[in-house]
Protein backbone atom coordinates (compact mmCIF):
# COMPACT_ATOMS: atom_id res chain seq x y z
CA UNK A 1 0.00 0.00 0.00
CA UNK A 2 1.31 3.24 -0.89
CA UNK A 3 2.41 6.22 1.55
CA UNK A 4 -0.38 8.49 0.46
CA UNK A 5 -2.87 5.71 0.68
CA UNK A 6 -1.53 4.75 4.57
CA UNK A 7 -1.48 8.11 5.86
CA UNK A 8 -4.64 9.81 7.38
CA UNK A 9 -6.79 12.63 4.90
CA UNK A 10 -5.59 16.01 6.46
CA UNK A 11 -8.96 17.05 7.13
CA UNK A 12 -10.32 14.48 8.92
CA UNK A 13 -6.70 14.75 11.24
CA UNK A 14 -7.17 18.09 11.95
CA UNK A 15 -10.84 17.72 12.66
CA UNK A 16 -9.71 14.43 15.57
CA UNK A 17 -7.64 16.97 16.88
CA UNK A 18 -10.03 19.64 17.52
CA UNK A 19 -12.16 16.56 19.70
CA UNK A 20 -9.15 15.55 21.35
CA UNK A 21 -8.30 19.31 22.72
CA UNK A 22 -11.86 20.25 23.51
CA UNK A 23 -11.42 23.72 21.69
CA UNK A 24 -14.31 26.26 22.52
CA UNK A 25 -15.02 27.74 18.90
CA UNK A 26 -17.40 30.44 18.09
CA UNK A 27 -19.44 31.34 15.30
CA UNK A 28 -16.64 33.46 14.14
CA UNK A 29 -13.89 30.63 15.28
CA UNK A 30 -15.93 28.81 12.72
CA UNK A 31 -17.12 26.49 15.12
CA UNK A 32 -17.08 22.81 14.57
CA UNK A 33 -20.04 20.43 16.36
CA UNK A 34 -18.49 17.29 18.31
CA UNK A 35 -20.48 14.83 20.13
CA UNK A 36 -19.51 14.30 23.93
CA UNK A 37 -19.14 11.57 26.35
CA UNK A 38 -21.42 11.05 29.74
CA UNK A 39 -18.03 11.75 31.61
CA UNK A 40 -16.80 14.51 29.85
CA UNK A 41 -15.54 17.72 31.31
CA UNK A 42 -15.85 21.73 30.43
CA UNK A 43 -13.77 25.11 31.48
CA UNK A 44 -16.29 25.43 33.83
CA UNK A 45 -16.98 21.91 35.30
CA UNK A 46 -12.95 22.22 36.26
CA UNK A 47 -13.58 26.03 37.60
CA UNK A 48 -16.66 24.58 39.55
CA UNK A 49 -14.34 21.51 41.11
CA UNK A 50 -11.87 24.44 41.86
CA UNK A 51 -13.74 26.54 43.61
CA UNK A 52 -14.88 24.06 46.04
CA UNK A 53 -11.70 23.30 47.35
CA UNK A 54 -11.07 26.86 47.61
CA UNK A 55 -10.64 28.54 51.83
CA UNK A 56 -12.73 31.11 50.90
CA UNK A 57 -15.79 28.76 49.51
CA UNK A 58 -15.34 26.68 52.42
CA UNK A 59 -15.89 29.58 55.08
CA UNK A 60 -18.85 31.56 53.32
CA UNK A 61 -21.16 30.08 55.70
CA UNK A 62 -19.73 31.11 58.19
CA UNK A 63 -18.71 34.90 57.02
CA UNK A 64 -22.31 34.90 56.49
CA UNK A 65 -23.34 34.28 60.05
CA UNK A 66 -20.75 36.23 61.11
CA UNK A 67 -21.84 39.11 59.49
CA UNK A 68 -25.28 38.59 60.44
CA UNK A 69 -24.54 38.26 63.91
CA UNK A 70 -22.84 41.59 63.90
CA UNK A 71 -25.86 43.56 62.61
CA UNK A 72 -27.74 41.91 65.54
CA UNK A 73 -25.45 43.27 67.85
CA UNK A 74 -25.54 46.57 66.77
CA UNK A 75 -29.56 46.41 67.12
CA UNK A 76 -29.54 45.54 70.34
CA UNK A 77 -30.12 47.71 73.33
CA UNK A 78 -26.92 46.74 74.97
CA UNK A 79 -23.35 47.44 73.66
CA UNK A 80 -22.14 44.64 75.37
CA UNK A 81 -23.65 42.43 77.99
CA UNK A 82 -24.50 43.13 81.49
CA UNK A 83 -21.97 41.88 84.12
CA UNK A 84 -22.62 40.64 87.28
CA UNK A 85 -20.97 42.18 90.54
CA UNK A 86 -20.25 39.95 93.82
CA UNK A 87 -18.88 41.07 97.22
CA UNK A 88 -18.38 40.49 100.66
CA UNK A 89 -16.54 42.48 103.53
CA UNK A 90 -16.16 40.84 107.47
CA UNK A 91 -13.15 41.75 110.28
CA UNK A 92 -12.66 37.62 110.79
CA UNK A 93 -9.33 38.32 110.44
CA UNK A 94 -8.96 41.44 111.82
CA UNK A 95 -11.01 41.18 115.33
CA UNK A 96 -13.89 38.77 113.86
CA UNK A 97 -16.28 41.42 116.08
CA UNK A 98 -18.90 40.60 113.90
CA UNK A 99 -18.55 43.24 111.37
CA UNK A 100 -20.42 41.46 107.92
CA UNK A 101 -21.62 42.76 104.54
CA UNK A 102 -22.53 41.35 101.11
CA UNK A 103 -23.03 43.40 98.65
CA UNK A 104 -24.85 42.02 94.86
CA UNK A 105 -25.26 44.36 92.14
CA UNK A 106 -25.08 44.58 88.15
CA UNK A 107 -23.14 47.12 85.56
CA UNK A 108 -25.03 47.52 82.34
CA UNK A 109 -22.89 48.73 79.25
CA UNK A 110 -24.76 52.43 77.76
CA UNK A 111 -24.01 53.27 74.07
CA UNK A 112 -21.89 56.23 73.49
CA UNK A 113 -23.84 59.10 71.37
CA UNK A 114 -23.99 58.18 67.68
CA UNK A 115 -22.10 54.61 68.28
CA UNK A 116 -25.19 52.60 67.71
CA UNK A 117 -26.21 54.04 64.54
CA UNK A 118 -22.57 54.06 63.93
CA UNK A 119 -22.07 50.20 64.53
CA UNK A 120 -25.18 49.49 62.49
CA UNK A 121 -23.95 50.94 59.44
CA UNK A 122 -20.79 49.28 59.63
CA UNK A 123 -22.47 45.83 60.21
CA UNK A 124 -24.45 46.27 57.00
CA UNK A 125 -21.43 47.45 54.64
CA UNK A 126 -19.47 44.46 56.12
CA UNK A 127 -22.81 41.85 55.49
CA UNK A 128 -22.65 43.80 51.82
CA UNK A 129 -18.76 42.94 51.26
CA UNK A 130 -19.51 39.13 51.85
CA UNK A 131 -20.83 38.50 48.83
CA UNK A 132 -18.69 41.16 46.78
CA UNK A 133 -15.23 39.56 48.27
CA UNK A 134 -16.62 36.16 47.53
CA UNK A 135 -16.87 37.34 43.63
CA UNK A 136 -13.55 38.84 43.85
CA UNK A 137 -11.59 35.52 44.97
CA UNK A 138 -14.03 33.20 42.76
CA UNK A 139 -12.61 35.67 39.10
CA UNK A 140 -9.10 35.66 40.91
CA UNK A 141 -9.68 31.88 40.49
CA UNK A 142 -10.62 31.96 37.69
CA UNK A 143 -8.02 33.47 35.68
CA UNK A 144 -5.62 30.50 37.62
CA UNK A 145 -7.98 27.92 35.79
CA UNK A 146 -8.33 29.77 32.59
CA UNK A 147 -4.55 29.89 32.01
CA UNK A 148 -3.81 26.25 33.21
CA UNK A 149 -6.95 24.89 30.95
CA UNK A 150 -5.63 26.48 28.07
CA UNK A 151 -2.25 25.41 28.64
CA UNK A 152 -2.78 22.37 28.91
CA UNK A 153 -4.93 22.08 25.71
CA UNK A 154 -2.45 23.44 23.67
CA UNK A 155 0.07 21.11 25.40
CA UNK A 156 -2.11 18.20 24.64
CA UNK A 157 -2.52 19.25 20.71
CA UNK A 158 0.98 19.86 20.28
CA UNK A 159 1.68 16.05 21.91
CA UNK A 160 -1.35 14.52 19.64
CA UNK A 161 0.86 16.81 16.27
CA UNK A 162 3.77 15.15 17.35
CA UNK A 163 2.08 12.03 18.02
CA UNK A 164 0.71 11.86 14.15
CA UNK A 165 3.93 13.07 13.00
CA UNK A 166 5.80 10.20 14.18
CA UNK A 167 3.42 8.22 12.68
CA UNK A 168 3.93 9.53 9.19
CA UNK A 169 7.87 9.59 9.88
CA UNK A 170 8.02 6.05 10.37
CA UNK A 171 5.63 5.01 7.63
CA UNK A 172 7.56 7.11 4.71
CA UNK A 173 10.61 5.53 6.54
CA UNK A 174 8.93 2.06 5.79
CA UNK A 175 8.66 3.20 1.91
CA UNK A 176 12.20 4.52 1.81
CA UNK A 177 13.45 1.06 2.80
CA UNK A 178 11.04 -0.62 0.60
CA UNK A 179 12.28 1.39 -2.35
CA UNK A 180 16.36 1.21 -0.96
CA UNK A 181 15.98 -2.44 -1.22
CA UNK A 182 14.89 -2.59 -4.16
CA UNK A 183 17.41 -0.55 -5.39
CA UNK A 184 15.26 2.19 -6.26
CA UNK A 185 17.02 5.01 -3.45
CA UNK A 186 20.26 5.30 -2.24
CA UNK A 187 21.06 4.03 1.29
CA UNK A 188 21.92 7.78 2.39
CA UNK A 189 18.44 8.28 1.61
CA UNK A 190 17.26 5.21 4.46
CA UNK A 191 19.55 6.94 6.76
CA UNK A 192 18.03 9.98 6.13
CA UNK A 193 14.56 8.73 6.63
CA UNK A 194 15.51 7.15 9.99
CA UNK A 195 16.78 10.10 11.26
CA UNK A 196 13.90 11.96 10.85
CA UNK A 197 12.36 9.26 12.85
CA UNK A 198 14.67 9.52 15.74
CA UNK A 199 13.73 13.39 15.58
CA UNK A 200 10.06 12.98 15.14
CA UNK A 201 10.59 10.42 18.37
CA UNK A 202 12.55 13.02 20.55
CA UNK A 203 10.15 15.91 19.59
CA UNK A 204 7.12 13.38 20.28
CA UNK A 205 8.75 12.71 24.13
CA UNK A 206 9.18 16.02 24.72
CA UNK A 207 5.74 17.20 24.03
CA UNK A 208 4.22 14.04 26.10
CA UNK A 209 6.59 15.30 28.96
CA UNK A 210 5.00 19.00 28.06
CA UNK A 211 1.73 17.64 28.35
CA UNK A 212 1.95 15.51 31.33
CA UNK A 213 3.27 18.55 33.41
CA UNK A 214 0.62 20.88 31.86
CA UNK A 215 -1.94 18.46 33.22
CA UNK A 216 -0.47 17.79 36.42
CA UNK A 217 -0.84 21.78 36.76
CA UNK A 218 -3.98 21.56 35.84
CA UNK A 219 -5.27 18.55 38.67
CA UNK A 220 -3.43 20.65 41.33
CA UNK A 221 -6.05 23.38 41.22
CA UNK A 222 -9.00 20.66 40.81
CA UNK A 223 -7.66 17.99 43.13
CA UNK A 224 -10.28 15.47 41.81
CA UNK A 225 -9.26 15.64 38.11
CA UNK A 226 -8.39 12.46 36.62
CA UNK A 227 -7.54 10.72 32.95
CA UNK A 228 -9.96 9.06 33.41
CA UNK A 229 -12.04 12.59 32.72
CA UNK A 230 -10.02 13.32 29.15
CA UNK A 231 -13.25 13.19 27.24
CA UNK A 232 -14.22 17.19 26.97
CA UNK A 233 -17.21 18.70 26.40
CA UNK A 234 -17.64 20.74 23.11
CA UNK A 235 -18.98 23.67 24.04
CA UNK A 236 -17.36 27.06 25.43
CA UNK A 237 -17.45 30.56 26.55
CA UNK A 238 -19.61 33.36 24.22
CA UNK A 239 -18.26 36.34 22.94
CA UNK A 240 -19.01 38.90 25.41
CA UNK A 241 -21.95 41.48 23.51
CA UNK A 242 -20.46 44.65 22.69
CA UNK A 243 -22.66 46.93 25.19
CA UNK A 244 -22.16 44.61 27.91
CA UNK A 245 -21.79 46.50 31.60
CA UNK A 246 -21.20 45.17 34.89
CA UNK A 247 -20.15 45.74 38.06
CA UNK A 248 -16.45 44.00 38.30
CA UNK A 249 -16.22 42.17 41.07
CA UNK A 250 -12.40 43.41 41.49
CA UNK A 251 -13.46 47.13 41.97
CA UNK A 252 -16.43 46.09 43.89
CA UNK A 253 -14.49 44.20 46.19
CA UNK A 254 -11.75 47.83 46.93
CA UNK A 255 -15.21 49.87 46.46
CA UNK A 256 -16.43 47.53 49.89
CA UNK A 257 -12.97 48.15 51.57
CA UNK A 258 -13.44 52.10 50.61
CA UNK A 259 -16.47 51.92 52.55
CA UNK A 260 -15.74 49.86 55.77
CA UNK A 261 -12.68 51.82 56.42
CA UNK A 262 -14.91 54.95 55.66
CA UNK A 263 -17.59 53.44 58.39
CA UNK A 264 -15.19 51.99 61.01
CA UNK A 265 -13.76 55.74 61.01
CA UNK A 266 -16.82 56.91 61.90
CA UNK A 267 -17.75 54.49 64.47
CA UNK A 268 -14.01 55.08 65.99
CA UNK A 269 -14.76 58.72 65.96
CA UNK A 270 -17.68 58.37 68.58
CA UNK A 271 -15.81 55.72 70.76
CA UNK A 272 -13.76 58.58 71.92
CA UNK A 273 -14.09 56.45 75.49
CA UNK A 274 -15.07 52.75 76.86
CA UNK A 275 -18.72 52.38 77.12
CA UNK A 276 -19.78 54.04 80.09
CA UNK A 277 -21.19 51.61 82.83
CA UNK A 278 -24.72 52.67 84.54
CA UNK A 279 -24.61 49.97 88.33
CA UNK A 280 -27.85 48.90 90.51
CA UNK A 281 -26.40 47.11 93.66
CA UNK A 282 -27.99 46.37 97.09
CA UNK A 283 -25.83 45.55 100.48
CA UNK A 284 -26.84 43.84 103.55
CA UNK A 285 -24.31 44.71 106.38
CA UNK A 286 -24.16 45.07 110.13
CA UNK A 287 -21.30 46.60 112.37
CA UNK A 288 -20.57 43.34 114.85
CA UNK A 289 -22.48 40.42 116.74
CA UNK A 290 -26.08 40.66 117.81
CA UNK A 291 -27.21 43.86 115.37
CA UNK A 292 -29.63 43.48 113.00
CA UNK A 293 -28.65 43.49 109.44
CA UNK A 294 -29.80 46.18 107.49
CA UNK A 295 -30.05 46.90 103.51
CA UNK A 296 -29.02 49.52 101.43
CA UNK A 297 -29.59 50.02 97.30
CA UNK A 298 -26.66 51.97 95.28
CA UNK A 299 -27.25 53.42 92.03
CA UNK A 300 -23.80 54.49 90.31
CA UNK A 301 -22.90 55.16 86.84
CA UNK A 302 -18.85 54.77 85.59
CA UNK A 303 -17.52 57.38 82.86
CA UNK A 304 -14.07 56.37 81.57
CA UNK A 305 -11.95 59.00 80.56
CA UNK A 306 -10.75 59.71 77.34
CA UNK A 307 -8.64 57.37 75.50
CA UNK A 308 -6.67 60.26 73.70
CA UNK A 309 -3.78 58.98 71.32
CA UNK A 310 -4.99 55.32 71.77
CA UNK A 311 -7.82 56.50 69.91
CA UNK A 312 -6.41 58.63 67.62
CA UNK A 313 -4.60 56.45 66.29
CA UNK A 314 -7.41 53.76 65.65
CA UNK A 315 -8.70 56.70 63.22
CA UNK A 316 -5.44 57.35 61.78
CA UNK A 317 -5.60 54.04 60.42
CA UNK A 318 -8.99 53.55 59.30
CA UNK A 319 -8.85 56.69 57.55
CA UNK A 320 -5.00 55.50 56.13
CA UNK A 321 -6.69 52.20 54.80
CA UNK A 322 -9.25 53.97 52.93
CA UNK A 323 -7.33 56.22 52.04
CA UNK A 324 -5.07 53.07 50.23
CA UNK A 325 -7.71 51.23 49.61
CA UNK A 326 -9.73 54.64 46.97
CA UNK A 327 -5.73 54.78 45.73
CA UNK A 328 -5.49 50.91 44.28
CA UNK A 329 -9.64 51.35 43.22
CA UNK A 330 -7.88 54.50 40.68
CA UNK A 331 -4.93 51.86 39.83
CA UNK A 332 -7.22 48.94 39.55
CA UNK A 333 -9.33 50.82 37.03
CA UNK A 334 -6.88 51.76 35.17
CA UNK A 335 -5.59 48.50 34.50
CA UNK A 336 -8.86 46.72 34.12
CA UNK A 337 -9.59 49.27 31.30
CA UNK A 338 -6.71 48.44 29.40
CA UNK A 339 -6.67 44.76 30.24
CA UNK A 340 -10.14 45.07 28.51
CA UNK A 341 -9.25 46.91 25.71
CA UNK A 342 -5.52 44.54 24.75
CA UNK A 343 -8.36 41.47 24.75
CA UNK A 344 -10.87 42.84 22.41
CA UNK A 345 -8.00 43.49 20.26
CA UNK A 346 -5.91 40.52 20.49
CA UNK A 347 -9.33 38.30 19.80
CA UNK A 348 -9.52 40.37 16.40
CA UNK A 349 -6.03 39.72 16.09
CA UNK A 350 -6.11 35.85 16.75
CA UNK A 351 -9.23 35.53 14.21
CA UNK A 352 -7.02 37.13 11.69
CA UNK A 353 -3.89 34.30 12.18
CA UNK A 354 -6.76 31.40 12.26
CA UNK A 355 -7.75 32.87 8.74
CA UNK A 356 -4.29 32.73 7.58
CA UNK A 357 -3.25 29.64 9.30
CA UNK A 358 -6.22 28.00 8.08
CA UNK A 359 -5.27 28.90 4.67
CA UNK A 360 -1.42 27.78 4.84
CA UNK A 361 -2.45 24.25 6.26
CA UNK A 362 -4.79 23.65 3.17
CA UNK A 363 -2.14 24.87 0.88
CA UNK A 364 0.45 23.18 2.49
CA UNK A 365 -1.39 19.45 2.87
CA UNK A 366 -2.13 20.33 -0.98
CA UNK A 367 1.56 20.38 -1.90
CA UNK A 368 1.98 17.24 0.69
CA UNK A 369 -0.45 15.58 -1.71
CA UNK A 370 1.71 16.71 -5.04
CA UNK A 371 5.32 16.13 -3.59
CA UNK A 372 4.50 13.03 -2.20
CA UNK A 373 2.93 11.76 -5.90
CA UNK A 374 6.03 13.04 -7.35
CA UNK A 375 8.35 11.60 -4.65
CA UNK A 376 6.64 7.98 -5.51
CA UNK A 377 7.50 8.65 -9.24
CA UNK A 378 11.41 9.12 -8.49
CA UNK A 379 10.85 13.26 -9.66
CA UNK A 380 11.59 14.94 -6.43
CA UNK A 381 14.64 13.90 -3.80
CA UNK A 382 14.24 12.76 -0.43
CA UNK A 383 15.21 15.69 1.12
CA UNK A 384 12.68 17.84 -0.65
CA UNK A 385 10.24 15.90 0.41
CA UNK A 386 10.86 15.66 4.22
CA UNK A 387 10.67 19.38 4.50
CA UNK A 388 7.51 19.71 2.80
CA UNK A 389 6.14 16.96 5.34
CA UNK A 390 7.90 19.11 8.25
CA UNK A 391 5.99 22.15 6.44
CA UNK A 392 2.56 20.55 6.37
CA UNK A 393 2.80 19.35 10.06
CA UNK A 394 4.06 22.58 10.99
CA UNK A 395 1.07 24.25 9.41
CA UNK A 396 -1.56 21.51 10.93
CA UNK A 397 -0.21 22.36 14.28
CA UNK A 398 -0.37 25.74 13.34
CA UNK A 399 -3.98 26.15 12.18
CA UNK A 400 -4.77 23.93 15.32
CA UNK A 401 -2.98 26.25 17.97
CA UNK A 402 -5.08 28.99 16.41
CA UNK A 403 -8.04 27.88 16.97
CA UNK A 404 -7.04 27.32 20.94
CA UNK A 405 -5.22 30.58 20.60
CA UNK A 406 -9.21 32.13 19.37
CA UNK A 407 -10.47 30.43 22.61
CA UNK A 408 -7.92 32.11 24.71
CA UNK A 409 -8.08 35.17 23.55
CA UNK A 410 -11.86 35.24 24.17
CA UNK A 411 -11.95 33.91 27.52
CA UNK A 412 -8.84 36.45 28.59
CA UNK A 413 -11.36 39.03 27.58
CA UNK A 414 -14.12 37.83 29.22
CA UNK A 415 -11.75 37.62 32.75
CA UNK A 416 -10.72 41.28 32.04
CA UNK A 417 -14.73 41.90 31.82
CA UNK A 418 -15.32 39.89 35.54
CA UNK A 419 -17.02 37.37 33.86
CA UNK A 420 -16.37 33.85 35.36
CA UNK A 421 -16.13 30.52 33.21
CA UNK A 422 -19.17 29.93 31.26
């Protein structure tokens, strides 16, 4: 059988690639339909397995009631609890004349002037930042899991290319021999062929070992992420629309920590002292043996003094954090804006090379076709012949890593846009 009739159609290689490395095309990638298996895995099935090994998805619960639980507080008509005051006062071991008294009261906590309304404002901002910080860390995420998916997909195609172009290495080293035995080539020309199979075999380990690391990269952020799971799932993120607006979850995030510092400064500013203490206490004493006890009732308040520089510098650095945090918001912006503005561009950009990749692998698995027809026929050398098979492999890969590249591009935009994996 000949070499041209052994070797797989170009079209229907390419198209076993795109299954194998689970590219997410668009209607402007040209997108390609695949069927997929019952096990099969997406960008965002691994982002979802991500996330719930993640501290912060772990602890929301808990945030939550935390947060709750401080808005109670602040509604309640106590700052803090009520505390319980015990004594007792004899001469037993001073004369032991008889001389008792036991004295039971209770010190309740008063809010300051403007602290509860304070501390009730700051309770809702922080219940408000829950959710926003919990955005923040899940896009944060998600740009770990966007660059090791695509990584690893275009480590994967590159090991299939290499793979495939092993396999044609070895079978036009088969003809070679065929055709040296018979006389037909020169033995330079066997040795020749081999060689590029010893190549084609290096290049083919070294891409396994490529992809093989890639994945293991990959399974560290998923932890449950297995080959058993290669099959992939067809489908992919959208083009974000052209008007689309939301609130990014990075600047919502420093937009909470504006505000809490902003509200914690003004809660600090009323807290100028410890909560003063208002006390109800009754005694029942007598001065020595054989008087009757009698009872007395004490109503006391406590006023601490002024904390002064203790609490002047709690404001100093509530208003120093906002002031930081309304700094890195201006920053933040700044680079989101751009970040958002390179992707749009570099997806126009990487539709442009899958056009003209596209186009070279055709031609170039057209003049595979031609040369290797005329290599058969003894018209063109050996040599001429292995570099237009290194050209049309180098062009499938190409036109391949093109369409990932398309898929990258448009999910890099979509994480400069706070979108998560779709």
């Amino acid at each position: 059988m000949s070499f041209n009739k052994k070797r797989s159609a170009p079209i229907r290689f390419v198209l076993s690639v795109l299954t194998l490395s689970s590219l997410v095309l668009t209607a402007q990638a040209q997108g390609i339909s695949a069927a997929t298996s019952t096990n099969a895995v997406s960008l965002k099935d691994i982002f979802d397995s991500a996330w719930q090994r993640q501290p912060e998805a772990r602890a929301l619960q808990l945030r939550r009631d935390a947060a709750q639980a401080q808005a109670k507080s602040a509604g309640l008509f106590l700052p803090e609890p009520p505390s319980l005051e015990v004594s007792q006062r004899s001469d037993r071991t001073t004369g032991n004349n008889g001389m008792r008294e036991t004295e039971l009261g209770i010190a309740i906590p008063i809010w300051l002037p403007g602290q509860r309304k304070a501390s009730a404002v700051l309770a809702q901002a922080e219940i408000s930042s829950v959710e926003r910080r919990l955005s923040a860390a899940q896009l944060r995420l998600a740009s770990s899991v966007r660059n090791a998916w695509w990584d690893w997909l275009r480590a994967r195609v590159d090991a299939d290319l290499a793979h495939e172009q092993l396999g044609n290495a070895k079978r036009l080293a088969s003809d070679v021999a065929k055709r040296a035995n018979a006389g037909d080539l020169a033995k330079s020309d066997w040795h020749q062929a081999e060689g590029a199979v010893a190549a084609a075999e290096a290049f083919s380990a070294q891409a396994q070992a490529a992809s093989a690391a890639a994945f293991a990269h990959l399974t560290a952020l998923t932890g449950g992420f297995t080959k058993a799971d290669l099959s992939v799932k067809f489908d992919g993120e959208p083009v974000p629309g052209a008007a689309l607006a939301i609130d990014h979850p990075l600047l919502a995030e420093l937009d909470d920590r504006i505000t809490i510092a902003e509200r914690t400064a003004e809660l600090i500013r009323h807290q100028v002292r410890s909560n003063p203490e208002l006390t109800f206490a009754t005694s029942r004493d007598r001065g020595s043996f054989g008087e009757r006890y009698g009872k007395t009732l004490l109503i006391g308040i406590r006023v601490p003094f002024s904390s002064g520089p203790r609490h002047d510098a709690r404001i100093a650095t509530a208003k120093a954090e906002a002031i930081e945090a309304q700094s890195l918001l201006t920053l933040e912006k700044d680079r989101i804006q751009a970040d958002q503005q390179a992707g749009a561009l570099r997806v126009e950009a990487a539709r442009t090379q899958l056009a003209a990749s596209q186009r070279r692998a055709q031609l170039a698995n057209q003049s595979r076709g031609y040369f290797d027809k005329s290599f058969r026929l003894g018209e063109t050398d050996l040599p001429t012949r292995l570099r237009i098979e290194a050209e049309a492999v180098e062009a499938d890969r190409q036109a391949v890593r093109s369409q990932i590249d398309l898929s990258a591009a448009i999910s890099a935009w979509r994480q400069s846009l706070g979108l998560l994996p779709q």
